[in-house]
N, C-alpha and C. Protein backbone atom coordinates (compact mmCIF):
# COMPACT_ATOMS: atom_id res chain seq x y z
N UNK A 1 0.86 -1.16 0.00
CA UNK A 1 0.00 0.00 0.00
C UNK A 1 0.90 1.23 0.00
N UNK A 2 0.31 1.95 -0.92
CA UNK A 2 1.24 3.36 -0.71
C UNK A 2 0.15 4.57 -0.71
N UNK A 3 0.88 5.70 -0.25
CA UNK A 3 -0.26 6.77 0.48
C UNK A 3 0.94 7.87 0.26
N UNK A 4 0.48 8.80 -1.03
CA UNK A 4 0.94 9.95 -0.92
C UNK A 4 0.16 10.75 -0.26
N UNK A 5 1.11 11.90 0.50
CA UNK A 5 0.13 12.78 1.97
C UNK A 5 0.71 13.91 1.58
N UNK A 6 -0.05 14.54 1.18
CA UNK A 6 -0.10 16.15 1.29
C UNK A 6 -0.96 17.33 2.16
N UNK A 7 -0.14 17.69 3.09
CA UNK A 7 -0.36 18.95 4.35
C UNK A 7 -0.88 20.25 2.77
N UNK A 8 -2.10 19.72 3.63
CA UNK A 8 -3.31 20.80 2.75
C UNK A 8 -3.94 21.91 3.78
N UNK A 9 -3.80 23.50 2.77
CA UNK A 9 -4.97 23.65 3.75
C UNK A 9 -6.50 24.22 3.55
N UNK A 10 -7.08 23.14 2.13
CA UNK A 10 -7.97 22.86 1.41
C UNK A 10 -7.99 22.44 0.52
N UNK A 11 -8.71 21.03 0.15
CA UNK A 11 -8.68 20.75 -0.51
C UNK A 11 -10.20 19.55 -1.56
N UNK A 12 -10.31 19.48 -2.26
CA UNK A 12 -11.82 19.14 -2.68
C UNK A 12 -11.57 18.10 -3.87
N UNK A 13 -12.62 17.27 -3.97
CA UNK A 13 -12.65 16.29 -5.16
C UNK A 13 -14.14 16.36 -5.41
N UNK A 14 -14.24 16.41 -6.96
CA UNK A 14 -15.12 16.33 -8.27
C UNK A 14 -15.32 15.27 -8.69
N UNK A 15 -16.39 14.64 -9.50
CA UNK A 15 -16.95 13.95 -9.97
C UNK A 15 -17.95 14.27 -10.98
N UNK A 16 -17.81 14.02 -11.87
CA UNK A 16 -18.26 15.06 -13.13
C UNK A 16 -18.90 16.69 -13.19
N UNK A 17 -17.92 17.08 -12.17
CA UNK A 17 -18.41 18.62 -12.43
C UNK A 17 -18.79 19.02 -10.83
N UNK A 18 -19.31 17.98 -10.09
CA UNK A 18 -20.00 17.57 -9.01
C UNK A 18 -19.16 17.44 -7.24
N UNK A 19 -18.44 18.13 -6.57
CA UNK A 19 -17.85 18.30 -5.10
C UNK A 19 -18.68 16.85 -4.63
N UNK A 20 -17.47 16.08 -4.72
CA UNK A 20 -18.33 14.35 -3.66
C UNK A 20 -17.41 14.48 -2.25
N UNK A 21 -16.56 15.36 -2.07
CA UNK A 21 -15.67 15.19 -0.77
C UNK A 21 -14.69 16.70 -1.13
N UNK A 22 -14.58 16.92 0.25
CA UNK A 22 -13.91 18.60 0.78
C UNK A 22 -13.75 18.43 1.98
N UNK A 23 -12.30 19.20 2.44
CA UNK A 23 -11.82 19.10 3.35
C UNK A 23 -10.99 20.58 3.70
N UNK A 24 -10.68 21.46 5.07
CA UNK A 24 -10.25 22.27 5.28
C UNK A 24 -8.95 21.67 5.51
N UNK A 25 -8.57 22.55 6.55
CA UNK A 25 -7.13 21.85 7.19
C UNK A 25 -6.71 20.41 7.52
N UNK A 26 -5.75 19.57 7.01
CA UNK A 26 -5.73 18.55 6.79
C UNK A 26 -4.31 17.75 5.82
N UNK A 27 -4.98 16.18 5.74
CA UNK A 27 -4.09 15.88 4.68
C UNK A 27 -5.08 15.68 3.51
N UNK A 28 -4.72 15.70 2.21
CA UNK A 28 -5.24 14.92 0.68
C UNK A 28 -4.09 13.68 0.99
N UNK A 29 -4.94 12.29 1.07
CA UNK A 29 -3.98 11.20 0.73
C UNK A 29 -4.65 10.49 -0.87
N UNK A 30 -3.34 10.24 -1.14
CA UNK A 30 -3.49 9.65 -2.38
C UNK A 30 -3.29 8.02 -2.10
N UNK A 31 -4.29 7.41 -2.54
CA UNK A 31 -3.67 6.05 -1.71
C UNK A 31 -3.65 4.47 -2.63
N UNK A 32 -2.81 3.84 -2.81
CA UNK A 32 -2.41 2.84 -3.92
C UNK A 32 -2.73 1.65 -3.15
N UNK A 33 -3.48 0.76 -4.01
CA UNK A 33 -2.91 -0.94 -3.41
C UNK A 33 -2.47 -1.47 -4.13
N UNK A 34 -1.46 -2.38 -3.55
CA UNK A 34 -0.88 -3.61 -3.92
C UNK A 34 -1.80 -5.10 -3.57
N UNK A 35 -1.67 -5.77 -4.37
CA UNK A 35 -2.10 -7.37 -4.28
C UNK A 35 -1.55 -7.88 -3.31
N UNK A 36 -0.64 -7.68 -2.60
CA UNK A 36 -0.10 -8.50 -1.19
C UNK A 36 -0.25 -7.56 -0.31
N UNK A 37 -1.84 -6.51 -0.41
CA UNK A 37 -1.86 -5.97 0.95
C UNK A 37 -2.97 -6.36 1.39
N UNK A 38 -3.12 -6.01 3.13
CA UNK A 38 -4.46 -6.59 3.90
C UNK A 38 -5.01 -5.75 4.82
N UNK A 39 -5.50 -6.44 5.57
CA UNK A 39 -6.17 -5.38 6.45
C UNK A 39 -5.02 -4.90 7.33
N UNK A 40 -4.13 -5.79 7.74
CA UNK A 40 -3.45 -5.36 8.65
C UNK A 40 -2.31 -4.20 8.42
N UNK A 41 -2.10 -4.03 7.29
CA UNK A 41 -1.25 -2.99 6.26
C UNK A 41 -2.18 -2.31 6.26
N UNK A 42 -3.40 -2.21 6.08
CA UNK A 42 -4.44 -0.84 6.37
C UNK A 42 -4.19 -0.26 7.76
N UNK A 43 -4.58 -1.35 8.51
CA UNK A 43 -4.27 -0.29 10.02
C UNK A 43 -3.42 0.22 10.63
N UNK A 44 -1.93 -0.61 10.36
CA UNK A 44 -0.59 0.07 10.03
C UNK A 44 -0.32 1.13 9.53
N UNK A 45 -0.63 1.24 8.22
CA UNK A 45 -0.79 2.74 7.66
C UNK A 45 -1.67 3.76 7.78
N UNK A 46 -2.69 3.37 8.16
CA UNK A 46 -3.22 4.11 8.58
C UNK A 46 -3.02 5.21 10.08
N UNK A 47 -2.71 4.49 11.08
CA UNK A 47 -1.73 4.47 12.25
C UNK A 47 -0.93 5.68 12.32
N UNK A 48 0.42 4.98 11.31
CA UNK A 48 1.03 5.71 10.59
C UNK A 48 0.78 7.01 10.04
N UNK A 49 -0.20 7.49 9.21
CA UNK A 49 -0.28 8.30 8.63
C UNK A 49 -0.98 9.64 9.74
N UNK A 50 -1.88 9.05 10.27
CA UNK A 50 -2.58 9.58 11.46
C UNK A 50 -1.59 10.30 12.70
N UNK A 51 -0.44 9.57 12.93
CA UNK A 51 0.31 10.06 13.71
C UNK A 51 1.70 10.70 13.42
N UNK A 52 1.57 11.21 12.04
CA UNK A 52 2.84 11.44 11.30
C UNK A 52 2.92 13.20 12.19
N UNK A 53 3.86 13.80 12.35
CA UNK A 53 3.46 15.04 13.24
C UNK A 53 4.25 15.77 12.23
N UNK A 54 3.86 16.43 11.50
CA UNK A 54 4.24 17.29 10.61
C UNK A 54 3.49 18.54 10.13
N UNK A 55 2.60 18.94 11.41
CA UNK A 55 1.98 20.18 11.68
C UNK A 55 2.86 20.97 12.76
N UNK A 56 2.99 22.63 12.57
CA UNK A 56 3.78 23.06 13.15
C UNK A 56 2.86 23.58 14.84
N UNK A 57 4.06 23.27 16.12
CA UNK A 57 3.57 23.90 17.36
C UNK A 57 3.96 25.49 17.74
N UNK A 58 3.99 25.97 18.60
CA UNK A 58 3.83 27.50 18.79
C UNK A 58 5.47 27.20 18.48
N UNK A 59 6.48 27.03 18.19
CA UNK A 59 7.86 27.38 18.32
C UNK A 59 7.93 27.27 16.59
N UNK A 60 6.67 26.79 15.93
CA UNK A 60 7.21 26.89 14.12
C UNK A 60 8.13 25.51 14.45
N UNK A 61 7.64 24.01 15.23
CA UNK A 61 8.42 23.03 14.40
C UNK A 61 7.27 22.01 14.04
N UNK A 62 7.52 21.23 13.21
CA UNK A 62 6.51 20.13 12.92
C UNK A 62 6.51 19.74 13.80
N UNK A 63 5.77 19.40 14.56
CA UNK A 63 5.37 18.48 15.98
C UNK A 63 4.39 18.28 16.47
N UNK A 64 3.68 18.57 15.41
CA UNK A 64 1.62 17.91 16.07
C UNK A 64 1.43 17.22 14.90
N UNK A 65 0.33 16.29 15.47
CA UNK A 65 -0.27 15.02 14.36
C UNK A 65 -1.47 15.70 13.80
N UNK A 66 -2.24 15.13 12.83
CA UNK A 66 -3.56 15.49 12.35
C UNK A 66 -4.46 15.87 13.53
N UNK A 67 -4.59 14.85 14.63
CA UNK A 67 -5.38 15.10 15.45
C UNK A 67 -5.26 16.50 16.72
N UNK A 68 -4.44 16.27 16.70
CA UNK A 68 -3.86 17.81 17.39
C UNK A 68 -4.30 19.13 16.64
N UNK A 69 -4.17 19.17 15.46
CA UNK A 69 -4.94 20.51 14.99
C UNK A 69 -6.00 20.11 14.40
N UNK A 70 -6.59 19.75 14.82
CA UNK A 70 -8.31 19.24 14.36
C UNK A 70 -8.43 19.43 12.88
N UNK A 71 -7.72 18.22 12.51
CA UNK A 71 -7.42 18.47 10.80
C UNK A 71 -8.18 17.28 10.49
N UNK A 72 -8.71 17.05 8.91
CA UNK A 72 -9.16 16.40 8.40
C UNK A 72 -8.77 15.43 7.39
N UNK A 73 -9.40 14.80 6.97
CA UNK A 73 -8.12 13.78 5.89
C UNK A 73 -9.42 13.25 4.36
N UNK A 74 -8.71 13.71 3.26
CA UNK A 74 -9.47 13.30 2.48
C UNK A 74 -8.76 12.69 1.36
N UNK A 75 -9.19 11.71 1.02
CA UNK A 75 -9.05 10.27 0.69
C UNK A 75 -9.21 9.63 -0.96
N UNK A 76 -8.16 9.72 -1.36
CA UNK A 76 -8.50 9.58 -3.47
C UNK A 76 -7.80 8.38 -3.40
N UNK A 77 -8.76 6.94 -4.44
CA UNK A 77 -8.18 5.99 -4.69
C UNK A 77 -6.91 6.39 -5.86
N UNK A 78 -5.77 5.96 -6.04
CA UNK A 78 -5.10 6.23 -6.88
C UNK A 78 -4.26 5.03 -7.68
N UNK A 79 -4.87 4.16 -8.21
CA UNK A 79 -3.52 3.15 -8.66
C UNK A 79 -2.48 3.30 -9.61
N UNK A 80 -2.58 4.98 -9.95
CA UNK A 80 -1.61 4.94 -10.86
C UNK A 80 0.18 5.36 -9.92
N UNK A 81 -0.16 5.58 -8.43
CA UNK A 81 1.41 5.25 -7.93
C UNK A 81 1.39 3.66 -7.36
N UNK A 82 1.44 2.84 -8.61
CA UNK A 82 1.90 1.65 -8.65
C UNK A 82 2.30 1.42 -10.11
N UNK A 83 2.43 2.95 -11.02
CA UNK A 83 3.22 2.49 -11.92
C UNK A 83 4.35 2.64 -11.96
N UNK A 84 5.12 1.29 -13.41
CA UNK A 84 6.15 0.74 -13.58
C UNK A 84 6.86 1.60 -14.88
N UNK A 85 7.68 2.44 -14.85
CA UNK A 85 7.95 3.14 -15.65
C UNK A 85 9.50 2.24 -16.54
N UNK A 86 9.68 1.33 -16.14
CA UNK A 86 11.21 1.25 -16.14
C UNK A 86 11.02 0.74 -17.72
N UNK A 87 10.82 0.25 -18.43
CA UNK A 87 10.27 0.05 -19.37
C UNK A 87 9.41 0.45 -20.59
N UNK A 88 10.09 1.53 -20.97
CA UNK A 88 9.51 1.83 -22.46
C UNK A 88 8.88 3.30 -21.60
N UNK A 89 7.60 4.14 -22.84
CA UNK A 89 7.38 5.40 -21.88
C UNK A 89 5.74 5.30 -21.71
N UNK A 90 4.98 3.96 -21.70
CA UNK A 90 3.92 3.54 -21.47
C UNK A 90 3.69 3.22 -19.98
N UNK A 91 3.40 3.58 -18.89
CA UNK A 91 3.47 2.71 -17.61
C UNK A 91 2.69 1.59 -17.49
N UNK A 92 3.14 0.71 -16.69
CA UNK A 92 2.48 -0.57 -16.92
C UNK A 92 1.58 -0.40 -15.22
N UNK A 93 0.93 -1.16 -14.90
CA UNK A 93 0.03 -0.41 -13.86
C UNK A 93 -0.15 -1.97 -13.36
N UNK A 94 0.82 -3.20 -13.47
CA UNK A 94 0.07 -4.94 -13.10
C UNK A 94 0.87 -5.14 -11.92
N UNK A 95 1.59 -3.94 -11.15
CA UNK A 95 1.68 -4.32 -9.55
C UNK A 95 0.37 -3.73 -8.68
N UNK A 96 -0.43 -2.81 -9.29
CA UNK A 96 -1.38 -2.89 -8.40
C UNK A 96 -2.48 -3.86 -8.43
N UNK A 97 -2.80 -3.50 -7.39
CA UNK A 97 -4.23 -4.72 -6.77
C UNK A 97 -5.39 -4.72 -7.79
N UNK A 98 -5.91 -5.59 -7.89
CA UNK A 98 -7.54 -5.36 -8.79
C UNK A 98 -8.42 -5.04 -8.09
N UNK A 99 -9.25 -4.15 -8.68
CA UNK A 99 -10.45 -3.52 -8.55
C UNK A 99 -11.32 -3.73 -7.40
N UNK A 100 -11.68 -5.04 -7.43
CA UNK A 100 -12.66 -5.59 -6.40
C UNK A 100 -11.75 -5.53 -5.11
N UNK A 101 -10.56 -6.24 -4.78
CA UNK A 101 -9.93 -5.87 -3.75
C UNK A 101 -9.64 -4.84 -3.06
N UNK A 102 -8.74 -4.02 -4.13
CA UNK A 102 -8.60 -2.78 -3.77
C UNK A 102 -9.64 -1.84 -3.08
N UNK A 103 -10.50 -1.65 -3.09
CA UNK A 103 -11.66 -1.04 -3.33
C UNK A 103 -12.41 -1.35 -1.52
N UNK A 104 -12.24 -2.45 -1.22
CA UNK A 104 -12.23 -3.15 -0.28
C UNK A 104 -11.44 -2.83 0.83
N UNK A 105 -9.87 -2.70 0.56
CA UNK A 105 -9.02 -1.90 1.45
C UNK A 105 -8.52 -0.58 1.38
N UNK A 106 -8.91 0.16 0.16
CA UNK A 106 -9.54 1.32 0.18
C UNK A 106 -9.97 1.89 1.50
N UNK A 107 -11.13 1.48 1.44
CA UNK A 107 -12.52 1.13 2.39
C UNK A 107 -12.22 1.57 3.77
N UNK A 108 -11.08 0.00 4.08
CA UNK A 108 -10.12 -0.40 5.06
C UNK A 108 -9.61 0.46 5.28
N UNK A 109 -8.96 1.31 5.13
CA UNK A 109 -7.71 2.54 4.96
C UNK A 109 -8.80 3.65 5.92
N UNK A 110 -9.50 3.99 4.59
CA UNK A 110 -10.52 4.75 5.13
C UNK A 110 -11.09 4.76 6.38
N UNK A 111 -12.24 3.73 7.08
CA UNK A 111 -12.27 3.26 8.09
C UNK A 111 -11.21 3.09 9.42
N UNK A 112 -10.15 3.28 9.05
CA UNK A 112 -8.90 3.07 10.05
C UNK A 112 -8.72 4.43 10.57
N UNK A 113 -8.78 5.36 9.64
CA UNK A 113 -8.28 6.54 10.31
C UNK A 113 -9.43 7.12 10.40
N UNK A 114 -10.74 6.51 10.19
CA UNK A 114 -12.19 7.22 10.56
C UNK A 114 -11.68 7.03 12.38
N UNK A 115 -11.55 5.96 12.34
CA UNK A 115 -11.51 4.92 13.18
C UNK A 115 -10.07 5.45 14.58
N UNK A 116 -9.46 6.57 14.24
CA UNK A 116 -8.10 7.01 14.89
C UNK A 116 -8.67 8.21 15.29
N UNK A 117 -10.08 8.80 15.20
CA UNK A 117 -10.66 10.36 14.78
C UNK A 117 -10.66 11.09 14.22
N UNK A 118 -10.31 10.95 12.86
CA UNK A 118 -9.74 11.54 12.37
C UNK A 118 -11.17 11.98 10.83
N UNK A 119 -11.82 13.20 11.13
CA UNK A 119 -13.12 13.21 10.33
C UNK A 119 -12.35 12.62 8.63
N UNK A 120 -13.11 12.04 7.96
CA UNK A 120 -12.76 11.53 6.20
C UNK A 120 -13.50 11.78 5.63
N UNK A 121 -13.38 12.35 4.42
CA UNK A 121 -13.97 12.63 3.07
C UNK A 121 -13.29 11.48 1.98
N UNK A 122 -14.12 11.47 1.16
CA UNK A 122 -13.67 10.57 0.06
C UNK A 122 -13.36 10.95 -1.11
N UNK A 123 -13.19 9.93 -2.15
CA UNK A 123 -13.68 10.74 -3.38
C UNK A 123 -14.32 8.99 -4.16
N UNK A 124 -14.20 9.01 -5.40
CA UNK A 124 -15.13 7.91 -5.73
C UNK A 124 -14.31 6.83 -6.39
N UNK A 125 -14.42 5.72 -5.78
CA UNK A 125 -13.58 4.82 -6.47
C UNK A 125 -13.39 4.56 -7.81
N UNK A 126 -12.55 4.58 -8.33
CA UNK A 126 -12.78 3.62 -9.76
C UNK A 126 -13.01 5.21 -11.18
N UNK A 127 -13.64 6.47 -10.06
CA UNK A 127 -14.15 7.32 -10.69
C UNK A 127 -13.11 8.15 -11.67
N UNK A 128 -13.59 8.91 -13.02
CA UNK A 128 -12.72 9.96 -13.37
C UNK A 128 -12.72 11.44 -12.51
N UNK A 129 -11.88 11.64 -11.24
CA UNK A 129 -11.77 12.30 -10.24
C UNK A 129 -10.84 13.39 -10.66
N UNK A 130 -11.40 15.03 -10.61
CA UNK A 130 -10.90 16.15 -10.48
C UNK A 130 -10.43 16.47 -9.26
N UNK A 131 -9.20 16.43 -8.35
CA UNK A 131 -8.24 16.99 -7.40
C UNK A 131 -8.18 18.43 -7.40
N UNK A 132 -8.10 19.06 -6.41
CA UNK A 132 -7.86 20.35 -6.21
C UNK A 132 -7.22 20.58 -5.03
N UNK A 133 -6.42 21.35 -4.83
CA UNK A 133 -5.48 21.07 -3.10
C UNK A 133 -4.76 22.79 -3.42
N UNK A 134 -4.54 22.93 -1.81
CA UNK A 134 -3.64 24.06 -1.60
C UNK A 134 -2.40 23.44 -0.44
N UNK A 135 -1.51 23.21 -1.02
CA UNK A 135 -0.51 22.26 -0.34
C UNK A 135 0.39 23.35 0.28
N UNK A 136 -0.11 22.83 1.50
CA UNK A 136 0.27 23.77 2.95
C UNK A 136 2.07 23.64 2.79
N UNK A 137 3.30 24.58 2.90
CA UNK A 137 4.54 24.36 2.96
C UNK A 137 5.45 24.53 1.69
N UNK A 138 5.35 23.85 0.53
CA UNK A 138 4.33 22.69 0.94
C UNK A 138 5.32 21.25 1.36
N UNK A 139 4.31 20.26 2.23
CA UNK A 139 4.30 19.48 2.62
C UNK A 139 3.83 18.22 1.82
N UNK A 140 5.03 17.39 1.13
CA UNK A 140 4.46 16.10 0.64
C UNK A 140 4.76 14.85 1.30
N UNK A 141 4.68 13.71 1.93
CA UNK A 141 5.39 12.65 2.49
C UNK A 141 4.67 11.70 1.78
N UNK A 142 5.53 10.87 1.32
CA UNK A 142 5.58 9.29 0.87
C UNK A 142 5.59 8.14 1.50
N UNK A 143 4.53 7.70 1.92
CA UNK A 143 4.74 6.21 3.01
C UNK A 143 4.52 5.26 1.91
N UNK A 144 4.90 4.03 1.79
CA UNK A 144 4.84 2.83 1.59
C UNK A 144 4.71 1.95 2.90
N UNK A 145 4.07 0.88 2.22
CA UNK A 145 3.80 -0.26 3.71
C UNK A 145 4.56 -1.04 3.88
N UNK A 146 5.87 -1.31 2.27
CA UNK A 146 6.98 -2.34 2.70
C UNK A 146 7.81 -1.19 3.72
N UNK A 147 8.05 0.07 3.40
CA UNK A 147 8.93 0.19 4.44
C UNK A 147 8.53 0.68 6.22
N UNK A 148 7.47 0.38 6.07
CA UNK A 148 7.02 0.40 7.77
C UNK A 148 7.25 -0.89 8.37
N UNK A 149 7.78 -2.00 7.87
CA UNK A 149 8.14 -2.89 7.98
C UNK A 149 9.89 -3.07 8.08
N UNK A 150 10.18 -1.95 8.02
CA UNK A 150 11.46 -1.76 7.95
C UNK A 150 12.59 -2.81 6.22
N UNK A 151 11.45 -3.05 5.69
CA UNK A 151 11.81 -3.35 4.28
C UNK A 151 12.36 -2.57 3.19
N UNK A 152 12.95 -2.90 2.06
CA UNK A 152 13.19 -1.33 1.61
C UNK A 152 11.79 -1.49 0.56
N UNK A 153 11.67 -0.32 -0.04
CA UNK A 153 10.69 0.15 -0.95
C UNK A 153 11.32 0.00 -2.27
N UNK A 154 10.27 -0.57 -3.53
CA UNK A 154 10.58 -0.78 -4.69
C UNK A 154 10.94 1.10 -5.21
């Protein structure tokens, strides 16, 4: 599972023209599956992402989590950071998870950090999704789930 996180401080997703999820202060995660992920890599990362402290305290350092500044988190399926570029200038997209799964720990992901307090917005699975963000810093962090495992990352 991978989860690009961007320290937003607004940000909204479309659906043909149509606001299905908005969020103030917060993260936009962008979030990938892999076929060898589960629930338990959901709540891990999720965990993870929830307690990443990269909001600033009265001294101006990163050192509060989402929940500390009553921030929000909104949530875009993305499988295209599971493409394979190494190969020609077509990306090949057959390390991520299929549809029905994915979609499922999606879900999972979602639910986890509903689940940490953390209020969630969505956007629509599977959907052709318009992004919009004001990237606080800005602030981008890259988690993967092999390396919360202390694995390295492809």
């Amino acid at each position: 599972m991978r989860a690009l996180i961007q320290r937003v401080t607004e940000a909204r997703v479309a659906v043909d023209g149509r606001t299905v999820g908005e969020i103030g202060k917060g993260f936009l995660i962008l979030l990938g599956v892999a076929p060898e992920d589960d629930e338990a890599v959901c709540a891990r990362l999720a965990a993870k992402t929830v307690a990443l402290r990269v909001f600033e305290d009265e001294a101006g350092k990163m050192n509060r989590a989402l929940a500390d500044v009553g921030g929000q988190a909104l949530i875009v399926s993305q499988f295209t950071l599971y493409a394979d570029c190494r190969k020609g200038n077509r990306p090949s997209f057959s390390d991520a998870c299929e549809p029905v799964r994915a979609k499922a720990l999606y879900e999972c992901f979602c639910a986890g950090v509903e689940g940490l307090g953390v209020p969630v917005e969505r956007g629509v699975f599977g959907a052709d999704m318009a992004v919009s963000l004001v990237n606080d810093g800005p602030v981008t962090i890259w988690l993967d789930s092999r390396t919360l495992n202390g694995e390295a990352g492809r």
